[in-house]
Protein backbone atom coordinates (compact mmCIF):
# COMPACT_ATOMS: atom_id res chain seq x y z
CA UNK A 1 -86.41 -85.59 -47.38
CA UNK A 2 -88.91 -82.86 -48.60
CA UNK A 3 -92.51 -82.39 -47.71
CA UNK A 4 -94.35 -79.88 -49.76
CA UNK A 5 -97.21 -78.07 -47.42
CA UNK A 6 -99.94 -76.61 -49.00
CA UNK A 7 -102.60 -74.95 -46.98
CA UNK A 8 -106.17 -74.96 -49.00
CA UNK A 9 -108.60 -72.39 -48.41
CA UNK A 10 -111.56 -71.62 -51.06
CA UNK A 11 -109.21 -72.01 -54.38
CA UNK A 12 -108.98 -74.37 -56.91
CA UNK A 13 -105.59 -76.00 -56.66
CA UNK A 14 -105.59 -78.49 -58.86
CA UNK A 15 -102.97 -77.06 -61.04
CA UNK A 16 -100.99 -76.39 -58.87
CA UNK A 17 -101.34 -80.25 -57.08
CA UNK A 18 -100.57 -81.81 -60.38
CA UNK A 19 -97.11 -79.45 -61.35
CA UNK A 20 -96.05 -80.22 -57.90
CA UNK A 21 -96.66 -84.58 -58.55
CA UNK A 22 -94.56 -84.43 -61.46
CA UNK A 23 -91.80 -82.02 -59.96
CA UNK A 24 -91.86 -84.37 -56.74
CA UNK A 25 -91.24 -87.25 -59.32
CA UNK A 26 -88.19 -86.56 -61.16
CA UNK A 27 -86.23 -85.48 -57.86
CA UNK A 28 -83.64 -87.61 -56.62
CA UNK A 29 -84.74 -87.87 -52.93
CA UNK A 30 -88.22 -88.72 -51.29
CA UNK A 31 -90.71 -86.40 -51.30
CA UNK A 32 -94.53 -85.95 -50.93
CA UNK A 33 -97.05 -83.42 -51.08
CA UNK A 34 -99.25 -82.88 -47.91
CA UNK A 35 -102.55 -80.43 -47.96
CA UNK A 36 -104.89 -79.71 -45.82
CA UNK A 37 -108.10 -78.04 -46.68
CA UNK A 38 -108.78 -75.41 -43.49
CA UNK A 39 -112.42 -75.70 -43.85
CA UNK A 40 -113.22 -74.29 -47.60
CA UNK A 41 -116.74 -74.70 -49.43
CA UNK A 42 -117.95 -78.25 -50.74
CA UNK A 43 -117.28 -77.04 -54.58
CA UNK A 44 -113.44 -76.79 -53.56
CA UNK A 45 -113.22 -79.49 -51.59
CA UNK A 46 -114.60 -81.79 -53.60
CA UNK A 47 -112.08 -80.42 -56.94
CA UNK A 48 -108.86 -80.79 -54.44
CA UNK A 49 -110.25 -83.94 -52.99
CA UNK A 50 -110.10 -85.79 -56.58
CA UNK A 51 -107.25 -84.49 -57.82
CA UNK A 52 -105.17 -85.13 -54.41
CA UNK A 53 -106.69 -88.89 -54.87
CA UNK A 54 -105.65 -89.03 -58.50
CA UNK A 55 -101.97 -87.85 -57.88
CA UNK A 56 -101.01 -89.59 -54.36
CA UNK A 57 -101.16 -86.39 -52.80
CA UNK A 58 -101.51 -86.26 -48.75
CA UNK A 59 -104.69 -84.78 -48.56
CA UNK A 60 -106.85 -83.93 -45.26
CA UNK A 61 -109.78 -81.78 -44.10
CA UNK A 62 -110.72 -79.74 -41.39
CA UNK A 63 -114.70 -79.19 -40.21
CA UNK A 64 -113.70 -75.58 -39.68
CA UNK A 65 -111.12 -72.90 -40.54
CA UNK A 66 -108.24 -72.40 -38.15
CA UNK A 67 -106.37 -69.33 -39.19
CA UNK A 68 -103.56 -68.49 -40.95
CA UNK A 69 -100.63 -69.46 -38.05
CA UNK A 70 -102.11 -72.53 -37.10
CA UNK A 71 -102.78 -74.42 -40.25
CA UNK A 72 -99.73 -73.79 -41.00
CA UNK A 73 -98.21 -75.42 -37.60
CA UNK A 74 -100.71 -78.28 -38.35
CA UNK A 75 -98.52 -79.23 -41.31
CA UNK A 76 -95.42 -78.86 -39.97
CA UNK A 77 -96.30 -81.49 -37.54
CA UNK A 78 -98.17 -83.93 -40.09
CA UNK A 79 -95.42 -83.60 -42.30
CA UNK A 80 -93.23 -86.65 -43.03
CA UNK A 81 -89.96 -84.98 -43.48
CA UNK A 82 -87.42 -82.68 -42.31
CA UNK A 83 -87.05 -80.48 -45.04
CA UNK A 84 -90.83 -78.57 -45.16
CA UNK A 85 -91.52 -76.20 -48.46
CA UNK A 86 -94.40 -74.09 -48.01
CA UNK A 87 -96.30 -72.31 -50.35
CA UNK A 88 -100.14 -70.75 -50.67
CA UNK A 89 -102.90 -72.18 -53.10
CA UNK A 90 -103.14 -69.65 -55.37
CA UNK A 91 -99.71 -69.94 -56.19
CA UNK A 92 -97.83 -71.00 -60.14
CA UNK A 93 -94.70 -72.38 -60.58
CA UNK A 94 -92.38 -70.22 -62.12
CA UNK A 95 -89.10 -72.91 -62.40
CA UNK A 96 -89.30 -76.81 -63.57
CA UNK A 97 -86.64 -76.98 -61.07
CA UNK A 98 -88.55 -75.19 -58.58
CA UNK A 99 -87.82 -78.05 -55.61
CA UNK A 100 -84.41 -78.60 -56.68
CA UNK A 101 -83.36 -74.64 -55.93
CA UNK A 102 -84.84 -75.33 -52.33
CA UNK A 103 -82.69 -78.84 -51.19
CA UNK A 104 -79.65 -77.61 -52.54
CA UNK A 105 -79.62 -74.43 -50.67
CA UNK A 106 -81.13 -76.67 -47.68
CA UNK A 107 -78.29 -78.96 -48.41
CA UNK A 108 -75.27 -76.03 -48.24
CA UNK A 109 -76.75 -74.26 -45.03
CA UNK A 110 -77.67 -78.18 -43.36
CA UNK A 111 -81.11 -76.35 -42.55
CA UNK A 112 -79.80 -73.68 -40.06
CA UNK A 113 -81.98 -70.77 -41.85
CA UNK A 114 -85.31 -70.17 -43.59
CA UNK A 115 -85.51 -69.52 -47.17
CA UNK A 116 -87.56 -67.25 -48.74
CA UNK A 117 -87.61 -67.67 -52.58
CA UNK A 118 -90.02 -64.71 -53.48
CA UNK A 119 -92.93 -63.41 -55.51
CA UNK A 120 -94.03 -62.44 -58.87
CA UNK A 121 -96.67 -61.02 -60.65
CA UNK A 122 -97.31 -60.45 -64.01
CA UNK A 123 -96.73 -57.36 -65.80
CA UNK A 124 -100.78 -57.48 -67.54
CA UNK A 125 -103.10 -56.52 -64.26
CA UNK A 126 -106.29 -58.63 -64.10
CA UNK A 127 -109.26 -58.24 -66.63
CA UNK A 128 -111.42 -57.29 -63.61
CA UNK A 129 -111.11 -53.68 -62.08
CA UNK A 130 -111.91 -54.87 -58.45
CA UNK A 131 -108.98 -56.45 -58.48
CA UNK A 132 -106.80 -54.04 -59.61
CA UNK A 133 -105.94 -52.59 -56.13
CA UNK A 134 -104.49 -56.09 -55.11
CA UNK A 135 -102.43 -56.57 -57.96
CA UNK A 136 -101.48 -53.07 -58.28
CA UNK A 137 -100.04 -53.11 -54.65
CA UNK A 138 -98.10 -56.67 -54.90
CA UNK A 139 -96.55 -56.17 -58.02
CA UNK A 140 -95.04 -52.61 -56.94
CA UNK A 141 -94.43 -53.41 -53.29
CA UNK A 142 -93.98 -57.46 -52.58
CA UNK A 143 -92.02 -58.29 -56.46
CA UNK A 144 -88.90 -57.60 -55.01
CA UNK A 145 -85.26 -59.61 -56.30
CA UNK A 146 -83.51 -60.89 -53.83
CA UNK A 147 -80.54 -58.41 -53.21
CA UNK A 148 -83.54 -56.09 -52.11
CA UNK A 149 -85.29 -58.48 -50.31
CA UNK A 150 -82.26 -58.97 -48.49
CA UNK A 151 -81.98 -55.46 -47.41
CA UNK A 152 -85.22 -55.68 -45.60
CA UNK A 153 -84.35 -59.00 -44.00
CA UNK A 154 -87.42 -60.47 -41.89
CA UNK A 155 -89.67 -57.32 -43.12
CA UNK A 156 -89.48 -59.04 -47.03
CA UNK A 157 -90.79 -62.46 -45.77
CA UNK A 158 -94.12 -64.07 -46.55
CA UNK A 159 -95.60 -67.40 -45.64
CA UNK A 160 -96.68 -67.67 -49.91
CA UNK A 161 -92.96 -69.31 -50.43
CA UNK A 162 -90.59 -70.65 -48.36
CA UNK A 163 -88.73 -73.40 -46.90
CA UNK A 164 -87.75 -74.43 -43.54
CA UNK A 165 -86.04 -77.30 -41.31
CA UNK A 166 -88.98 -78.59 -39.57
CA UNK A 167 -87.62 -79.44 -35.81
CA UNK A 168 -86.72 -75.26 -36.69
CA UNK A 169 -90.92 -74.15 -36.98
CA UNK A 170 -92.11 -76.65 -34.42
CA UNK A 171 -88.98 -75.39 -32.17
CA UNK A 172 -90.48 -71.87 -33.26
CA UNK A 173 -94.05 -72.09 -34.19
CA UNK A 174 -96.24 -69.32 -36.02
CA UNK A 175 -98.39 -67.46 -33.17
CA UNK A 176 -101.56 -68.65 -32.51
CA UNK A 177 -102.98 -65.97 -30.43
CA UNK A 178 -102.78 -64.04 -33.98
CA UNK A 179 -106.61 -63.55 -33.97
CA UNK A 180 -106.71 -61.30 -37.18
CA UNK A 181 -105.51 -61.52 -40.43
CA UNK A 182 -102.42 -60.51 -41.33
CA UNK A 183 -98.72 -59.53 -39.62
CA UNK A 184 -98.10 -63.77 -38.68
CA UNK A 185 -95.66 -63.86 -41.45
CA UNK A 186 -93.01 -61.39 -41.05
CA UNK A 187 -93.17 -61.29 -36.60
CA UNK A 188 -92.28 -64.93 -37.08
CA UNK A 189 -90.03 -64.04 -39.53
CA UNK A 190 -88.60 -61.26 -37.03
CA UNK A 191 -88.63 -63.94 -34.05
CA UNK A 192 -86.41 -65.99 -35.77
CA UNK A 193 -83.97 -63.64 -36.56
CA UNK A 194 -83.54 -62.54 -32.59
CA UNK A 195 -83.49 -66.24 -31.99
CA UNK A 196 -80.40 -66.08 -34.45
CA UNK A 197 -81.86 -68.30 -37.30
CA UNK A 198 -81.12 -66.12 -40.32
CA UNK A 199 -83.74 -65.42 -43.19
CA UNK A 200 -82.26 -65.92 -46.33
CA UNK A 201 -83.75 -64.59 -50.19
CA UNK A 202 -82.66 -66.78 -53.24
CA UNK A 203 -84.73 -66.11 -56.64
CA UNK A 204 -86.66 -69.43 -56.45
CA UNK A 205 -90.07 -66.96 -56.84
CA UNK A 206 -93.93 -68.13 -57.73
CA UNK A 207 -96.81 -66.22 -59.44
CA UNK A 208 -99.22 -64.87 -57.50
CA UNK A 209 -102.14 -65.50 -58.99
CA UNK A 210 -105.57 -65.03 -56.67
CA UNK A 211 -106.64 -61.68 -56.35
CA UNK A 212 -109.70 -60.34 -54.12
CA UNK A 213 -111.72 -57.40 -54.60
CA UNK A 214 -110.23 -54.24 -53.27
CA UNK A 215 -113.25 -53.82 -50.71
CA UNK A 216 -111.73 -57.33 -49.61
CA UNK A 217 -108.19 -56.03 -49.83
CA UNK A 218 -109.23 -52.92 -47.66
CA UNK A 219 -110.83 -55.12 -45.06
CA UNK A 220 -107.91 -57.30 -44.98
CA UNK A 221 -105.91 -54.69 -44.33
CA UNK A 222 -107.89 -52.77 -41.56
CA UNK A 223 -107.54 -56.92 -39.99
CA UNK A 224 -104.28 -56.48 -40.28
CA UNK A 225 -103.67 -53.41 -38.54
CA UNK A 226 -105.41 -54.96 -35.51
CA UNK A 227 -102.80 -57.93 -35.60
CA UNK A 228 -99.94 -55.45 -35.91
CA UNK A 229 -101.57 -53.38 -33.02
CA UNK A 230 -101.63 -56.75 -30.87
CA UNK A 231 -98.37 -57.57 -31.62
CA UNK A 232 -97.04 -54.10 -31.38
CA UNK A 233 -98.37 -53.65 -27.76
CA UNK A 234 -97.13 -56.78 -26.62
CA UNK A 235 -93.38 -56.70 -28.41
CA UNK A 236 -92.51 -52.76 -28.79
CA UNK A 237 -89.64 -53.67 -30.67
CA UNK A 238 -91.05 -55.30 -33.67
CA UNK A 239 -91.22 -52.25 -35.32
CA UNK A 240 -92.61 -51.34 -38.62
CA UNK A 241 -93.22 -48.06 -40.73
CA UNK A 242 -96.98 -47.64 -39.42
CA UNK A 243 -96.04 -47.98 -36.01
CA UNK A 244 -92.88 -45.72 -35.90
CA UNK A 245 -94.90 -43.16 -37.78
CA UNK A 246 -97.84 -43.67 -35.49
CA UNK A 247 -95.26 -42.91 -32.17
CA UNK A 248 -94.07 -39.96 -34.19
CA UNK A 249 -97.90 -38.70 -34.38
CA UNK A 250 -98.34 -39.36 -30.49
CA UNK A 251 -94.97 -37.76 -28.92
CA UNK A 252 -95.87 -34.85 -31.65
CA UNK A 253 -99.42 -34.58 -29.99
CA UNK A 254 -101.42 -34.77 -33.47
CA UNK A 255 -102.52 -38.92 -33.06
CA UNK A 256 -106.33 -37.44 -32.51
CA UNK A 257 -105.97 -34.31 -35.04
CA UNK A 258 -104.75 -36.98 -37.43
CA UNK A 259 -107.14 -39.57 -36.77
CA UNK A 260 -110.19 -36.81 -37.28
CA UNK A 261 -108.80 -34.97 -40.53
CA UNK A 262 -108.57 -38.40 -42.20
CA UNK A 263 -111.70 -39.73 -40.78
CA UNK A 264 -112.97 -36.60 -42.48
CA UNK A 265 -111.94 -38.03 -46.08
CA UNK A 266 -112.10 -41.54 -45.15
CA UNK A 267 -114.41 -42.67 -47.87
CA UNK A 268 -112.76 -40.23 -50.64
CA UNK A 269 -109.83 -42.12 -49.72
CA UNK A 270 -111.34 -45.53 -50.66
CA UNK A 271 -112.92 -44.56 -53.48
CA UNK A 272 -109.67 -43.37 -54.73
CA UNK A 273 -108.09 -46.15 -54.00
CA UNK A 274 -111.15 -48.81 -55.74
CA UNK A 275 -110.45 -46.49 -58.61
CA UNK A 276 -108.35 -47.44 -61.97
CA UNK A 277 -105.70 -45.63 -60.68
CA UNK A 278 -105.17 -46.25 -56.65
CA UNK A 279 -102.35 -43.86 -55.17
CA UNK A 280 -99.93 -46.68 -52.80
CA UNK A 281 -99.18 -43.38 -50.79
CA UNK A 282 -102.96 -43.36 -50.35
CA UNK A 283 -102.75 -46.48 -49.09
CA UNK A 284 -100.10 -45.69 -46.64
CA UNK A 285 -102.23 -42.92 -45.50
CA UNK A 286 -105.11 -45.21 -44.55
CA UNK A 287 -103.47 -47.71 -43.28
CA UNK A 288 -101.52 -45.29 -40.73
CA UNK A 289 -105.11 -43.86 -40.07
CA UNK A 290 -106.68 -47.53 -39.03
CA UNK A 291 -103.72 -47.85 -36.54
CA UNK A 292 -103.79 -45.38 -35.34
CA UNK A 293 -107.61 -45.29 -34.30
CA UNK A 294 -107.28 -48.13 -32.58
C-alpha cells in the first residue's frame, strides 16, 4: 500500500527513520520505508546505515550523488507500492497520524492527484546567525496553510512533503536534464497540472529543520536561477515572478541598466542580507538581478 521515500544526503536521519518504523507499524495496511543515500560522507552513512538495519528500513547507497530529480525517480521505481510518500531528511513529524492523513485522502481521490501536505517552522530562529537568512525566508515565505497554498496551486509545491500514485511520477517523472539546483519541484508540479493531474494542499505539514549558512543559501539560490533560466527558455509559459519581472525589464529597455546599478551594490546587498536582520525584498532584488545577468 504505502512506501515512504526518503532521499539521504549529508544529514543525520535517524530520528526521523525511527518515528517513521513505529508510524509504519500501527497502520492498518502494508507499508515500508525505502532510503537511499545519494552519495553522502562515510560519518552519515554509516549513522543511517545502522539505524535503517536496526528498524527494517529499505536502505541503499549510491557511489555518487545524482541530483535532486533523479534520486527522487530512483525511488519511485524501487518502491514496493503504489501509494509513494515523499519527504526530505531533515524533516520532523509534526502528526502521530502523519501517514494516516495521506491514505485516506489517497483513498477518497483513488490517487488521481498529488498531495502536498506543507511546511513548518518554528517560531524561535536558530541559535546560529548564519542560519538566520534560511529560516528567516521559509518561515515567512514557504509556512503557508493550505487555503493559501491553494491559491498558488503548483507555485506552493515542494518535493520536502508529498504524496503521489506511483504509475502517476513514473508516467510523469521529475526532469533530469535539471543540471542545477533548484526549480525541479514546482515545473513538475506545473507539468502535472497541464497534464490535468491536480495538486492538492491538506494540513498534513513537517518541520523543517536543516538550515545552511546564508552564503550557502545565496549560492543555492544564484543555482537556482540558472535552473529557472533553463527551464524558462525552453517552456516560456512556466512563468514565475522573476521571469515576468525580468520581460518587463527587457521590453522596458532597462535589463542592462538594471543589471549594472545592482551589480554596483551587489555585495552591500549580501551583506545586508547575512545580517541579523535580512530585508526578503532584498532578496527579491538579487535574485531578479542573477536572472537577469544570465
Amino acid at each position: 500500500m504505502v512506501t515512504v521515500c526518503i532521499p539521504l544526503h549529508n544529514r543525520d536521519a535517524t530520528v526521523l527513520i525511527s518515528i517513521l518504523a513505529v508510524i509504519c507499524r500501527r497502520l492498518f495496511v502494508p507499508c515500508e520505508i525505502l532510503c537511499i543515500d545519494d552519495g553522502s560522507d562515510e560519518q552519515y552513512r554509516t549513522l543511517n546505515r545502522a539505524c535503517a538495519e536496526k528498524y527494517g528500513v529499505r536502505y541503499e547507497e549510491l557511489p555518487n550523488n545524482i541530483g535532486r530529480s533523479r534520486i527522487r525517480n530512483l525511488l519511485a521505481r524501487r518502491a514496493t507500492y503504489d501509494f509513494l510518500v515523499f519527504l526530505d531528511d531533515d524533516s520532523q513529524i509534526v502528526y502521530a497520524d502523519y501517514l494516516h492523513r495521506y491514505i485516506e485522502r489517497f483513498l477518497s481521490s483513488k490517487g488521481e492527484e498529488v498531495i502536498y501536505g506543507g511546511t513548518l517552522y518554528y517560531d524561535n530562529p536558530p541559535t546560529l546567525q548564519r542560519h538566520f537568512l534560511q529560516w528567516y525566508y521559509g518561515y515567512r515565505r514557504d509556512a503557508k496553510n493550505p487555503e493559501d497554498r491553494a491559491k498558488l496551486e503548483w507555485r506552493a509545491f515542494h518535493t520536502n512533503n508529498f504524496a503521489v500514485y506511483r504509475p502517476i511520477l513514473l508516467k510523469h517523472p521529475f526532469d533530469e536534464r535539471i543540471m542545477h539546483y533548484g526549480y525541479e519541484d514546482t515545473f513538475w508540479a506545473w507539468r502535472l497540472q497541464r497534464e490535468g493531474i491536480p495538486i492538492v494542499h491538506i494540513h498534513n505539514p513537517v518541520y523543517h529543520l536543516g538550515f545552511e549558512c546564508a552564503e550557502t543559501f545565496l549560492h543555492k539560490t544564484a543555482e537556482a536561477m540558472k535552473s529557472l533560466k533553463f527551464l524558462h527558455d525552453r517552456y516560456p509559459d512556466f512563468d514565475t515572478p522573476v521571469t515576468k519581472w525580468n520581460r518587463r525589464l527587457r521590453r522596458w529597455g532597462l535589463n542592462a541598466l538594471f543589471v549594472d546599478a545592482v551589480r554596483l551594490a551587489e555585495s552591500r546587498i549580501k551583506r545586508q542580507l547575512k545580517g541579523p536582520r535580512p530585508k526578503l525584498w532584498l532578496l527579491d532584488l538579487y535574485k531578479l538581478y542573477l536572472y537577469s545577468r544570465l
